[in-house]
C-alpha atoms as a PDB file:
ATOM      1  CA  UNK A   1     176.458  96.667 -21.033  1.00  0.00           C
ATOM      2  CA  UNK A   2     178.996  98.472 -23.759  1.00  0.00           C
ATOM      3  CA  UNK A   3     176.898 101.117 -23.997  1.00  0.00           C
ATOM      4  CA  UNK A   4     176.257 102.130 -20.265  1.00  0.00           C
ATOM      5  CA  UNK A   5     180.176 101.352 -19.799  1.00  0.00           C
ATOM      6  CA  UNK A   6     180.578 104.420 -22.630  1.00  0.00           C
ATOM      7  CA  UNK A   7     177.740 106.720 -21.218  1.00  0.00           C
ATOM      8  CA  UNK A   8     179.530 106.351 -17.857  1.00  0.00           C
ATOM      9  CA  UNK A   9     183.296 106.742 -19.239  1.00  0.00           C
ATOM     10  CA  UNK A  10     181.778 110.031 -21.162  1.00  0.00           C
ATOM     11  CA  UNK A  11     180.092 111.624 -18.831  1.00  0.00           C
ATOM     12  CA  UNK A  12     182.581 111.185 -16.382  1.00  0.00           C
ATOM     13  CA  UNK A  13     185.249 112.456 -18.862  1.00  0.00           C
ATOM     14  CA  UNK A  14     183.032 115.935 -19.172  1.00  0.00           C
ATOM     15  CA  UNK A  15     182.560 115.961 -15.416  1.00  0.00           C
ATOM     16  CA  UNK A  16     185.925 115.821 -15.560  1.00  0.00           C
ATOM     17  CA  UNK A  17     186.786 118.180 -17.628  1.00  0.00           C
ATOM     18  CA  UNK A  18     184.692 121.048 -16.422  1.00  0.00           C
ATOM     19  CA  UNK A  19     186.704 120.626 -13.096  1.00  0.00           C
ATOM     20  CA  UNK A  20     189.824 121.372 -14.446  1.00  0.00           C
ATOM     21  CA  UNK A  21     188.421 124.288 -16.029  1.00  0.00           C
ATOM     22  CA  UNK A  22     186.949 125.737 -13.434  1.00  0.00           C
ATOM     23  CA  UNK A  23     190.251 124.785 -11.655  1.00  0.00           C
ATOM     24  CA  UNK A  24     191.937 127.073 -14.016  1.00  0.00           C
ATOM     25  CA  UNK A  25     189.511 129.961 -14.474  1.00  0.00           C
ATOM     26  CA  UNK A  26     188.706 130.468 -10.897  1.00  0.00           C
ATOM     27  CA  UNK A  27     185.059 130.226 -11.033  1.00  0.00           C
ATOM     28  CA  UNK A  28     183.376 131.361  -8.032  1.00  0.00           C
ATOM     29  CA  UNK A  29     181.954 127.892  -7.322  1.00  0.00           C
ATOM     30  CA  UNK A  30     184.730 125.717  -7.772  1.00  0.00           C
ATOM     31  CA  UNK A  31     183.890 123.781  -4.975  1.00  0.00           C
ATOM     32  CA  UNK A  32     180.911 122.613  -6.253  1.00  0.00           C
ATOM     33  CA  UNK A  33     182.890 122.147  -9.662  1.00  0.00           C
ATOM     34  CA  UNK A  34     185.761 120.113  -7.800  1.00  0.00           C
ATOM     35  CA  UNK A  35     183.458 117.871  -6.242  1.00  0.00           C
ATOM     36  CA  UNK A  36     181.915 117.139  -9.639  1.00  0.00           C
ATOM     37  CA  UNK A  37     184.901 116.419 -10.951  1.00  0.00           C
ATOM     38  CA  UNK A  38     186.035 113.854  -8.035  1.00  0.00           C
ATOM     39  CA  UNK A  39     182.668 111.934  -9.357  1.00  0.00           C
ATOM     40  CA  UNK A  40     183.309 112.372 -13.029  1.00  0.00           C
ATOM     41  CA  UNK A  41     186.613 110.473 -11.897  1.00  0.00           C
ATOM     42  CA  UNK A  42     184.314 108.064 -10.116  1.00  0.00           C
ATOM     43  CA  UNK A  43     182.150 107.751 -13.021  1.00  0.00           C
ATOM     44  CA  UNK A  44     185.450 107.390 -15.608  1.00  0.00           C
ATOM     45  CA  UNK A  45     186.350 104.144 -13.254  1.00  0.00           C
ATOM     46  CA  UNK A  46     183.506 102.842 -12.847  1.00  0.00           C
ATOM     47  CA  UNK A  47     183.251 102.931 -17.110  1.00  0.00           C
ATOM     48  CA  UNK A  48     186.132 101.423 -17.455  1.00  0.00           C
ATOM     49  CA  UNK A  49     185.394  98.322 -15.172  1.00  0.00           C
ATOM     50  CA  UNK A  50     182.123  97.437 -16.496  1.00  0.00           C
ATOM     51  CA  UNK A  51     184.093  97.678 -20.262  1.00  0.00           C
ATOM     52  CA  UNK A  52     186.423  95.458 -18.959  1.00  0.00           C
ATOM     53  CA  UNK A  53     184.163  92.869 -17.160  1.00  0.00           C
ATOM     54  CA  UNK A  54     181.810  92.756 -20.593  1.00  0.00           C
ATOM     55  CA  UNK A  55     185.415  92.589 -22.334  1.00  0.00           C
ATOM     56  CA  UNK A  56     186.643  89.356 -19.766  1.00  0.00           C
ATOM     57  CA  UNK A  57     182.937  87.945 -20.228  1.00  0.00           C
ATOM     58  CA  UNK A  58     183.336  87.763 -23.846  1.00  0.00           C
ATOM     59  CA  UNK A  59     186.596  85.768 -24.401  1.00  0.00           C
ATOM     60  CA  UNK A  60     185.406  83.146 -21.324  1.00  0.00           C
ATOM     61  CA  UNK A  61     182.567  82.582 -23.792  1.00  0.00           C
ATOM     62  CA  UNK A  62     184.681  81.880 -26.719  1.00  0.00           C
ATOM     63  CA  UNK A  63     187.025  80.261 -24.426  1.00  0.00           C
ATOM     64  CA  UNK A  64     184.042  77.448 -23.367  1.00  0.00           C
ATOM     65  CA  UNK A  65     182.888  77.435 -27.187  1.00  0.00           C
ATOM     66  CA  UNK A  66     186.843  76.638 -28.099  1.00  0.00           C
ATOM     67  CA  UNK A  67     186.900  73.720 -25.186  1.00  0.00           C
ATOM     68  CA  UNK A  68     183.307  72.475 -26.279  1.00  0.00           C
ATOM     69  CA  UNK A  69     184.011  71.978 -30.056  1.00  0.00           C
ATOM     70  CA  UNK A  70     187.712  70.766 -29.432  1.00  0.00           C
ATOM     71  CA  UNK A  71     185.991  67.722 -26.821  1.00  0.00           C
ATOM     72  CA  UNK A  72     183.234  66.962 -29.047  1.00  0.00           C
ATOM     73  CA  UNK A  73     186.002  66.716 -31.975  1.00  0.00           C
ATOM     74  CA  UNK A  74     188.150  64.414 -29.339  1.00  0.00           C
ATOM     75  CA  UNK A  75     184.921  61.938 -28.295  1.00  0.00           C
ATOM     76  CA  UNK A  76     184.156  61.471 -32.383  1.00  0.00           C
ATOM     77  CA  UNK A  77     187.452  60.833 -33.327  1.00  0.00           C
ATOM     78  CA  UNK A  78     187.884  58.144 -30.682  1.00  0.00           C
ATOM     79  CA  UNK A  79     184.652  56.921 -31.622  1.00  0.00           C
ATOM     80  CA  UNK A  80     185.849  56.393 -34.900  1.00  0.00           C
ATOM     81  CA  UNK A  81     189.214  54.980 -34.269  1.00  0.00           C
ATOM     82  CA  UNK A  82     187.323  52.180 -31.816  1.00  0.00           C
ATOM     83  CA  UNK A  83     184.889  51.359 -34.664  1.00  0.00           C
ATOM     84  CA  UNK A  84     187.810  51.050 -37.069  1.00  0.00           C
ATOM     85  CA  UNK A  85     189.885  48.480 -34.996  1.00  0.00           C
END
């Protein structure tokens, strides 16, 4: 999911891109270029959300790992004290 996320940032940064510069050259189809450049913005977004999604995704993983091994730890230490007493 990284990966897409950067193909999509990446080409959406050079769709990007070549709309500002036809923008600035005034090539005779900047229309076609401006509208490319609208979904390079699209594209950019669209990146950046999946890269943040795989990003939230990986620290509610470590987040449940965290909670499992600090319960586990909890239950065998009160195991132990009851045993003891």
């Amino acid at each position: 999911m990284k990966k897409i996320a950067i193909v999509l940032a990446a080409a959406g940064l050079i769709l990007a891109i070549l709309a500002q510069y036809a923008l600035t050259n005034d090539w005779m189809w900047f229309k076609v270029f401006h509208t490319m450049g609208f979904v390079g913005y699209i594209l950019i977004i669209s990146g950046l959300a999946c890269f943040c999604l795989w990003l939230i995704h990986q620290f509610s993983r470590d987040e449940k790992n965290r909670i499992k091994r600090y319960y586990h730890r909890r239950h065998d230490e009160r195991g132990v004290n009851t045993a003891q007493q």
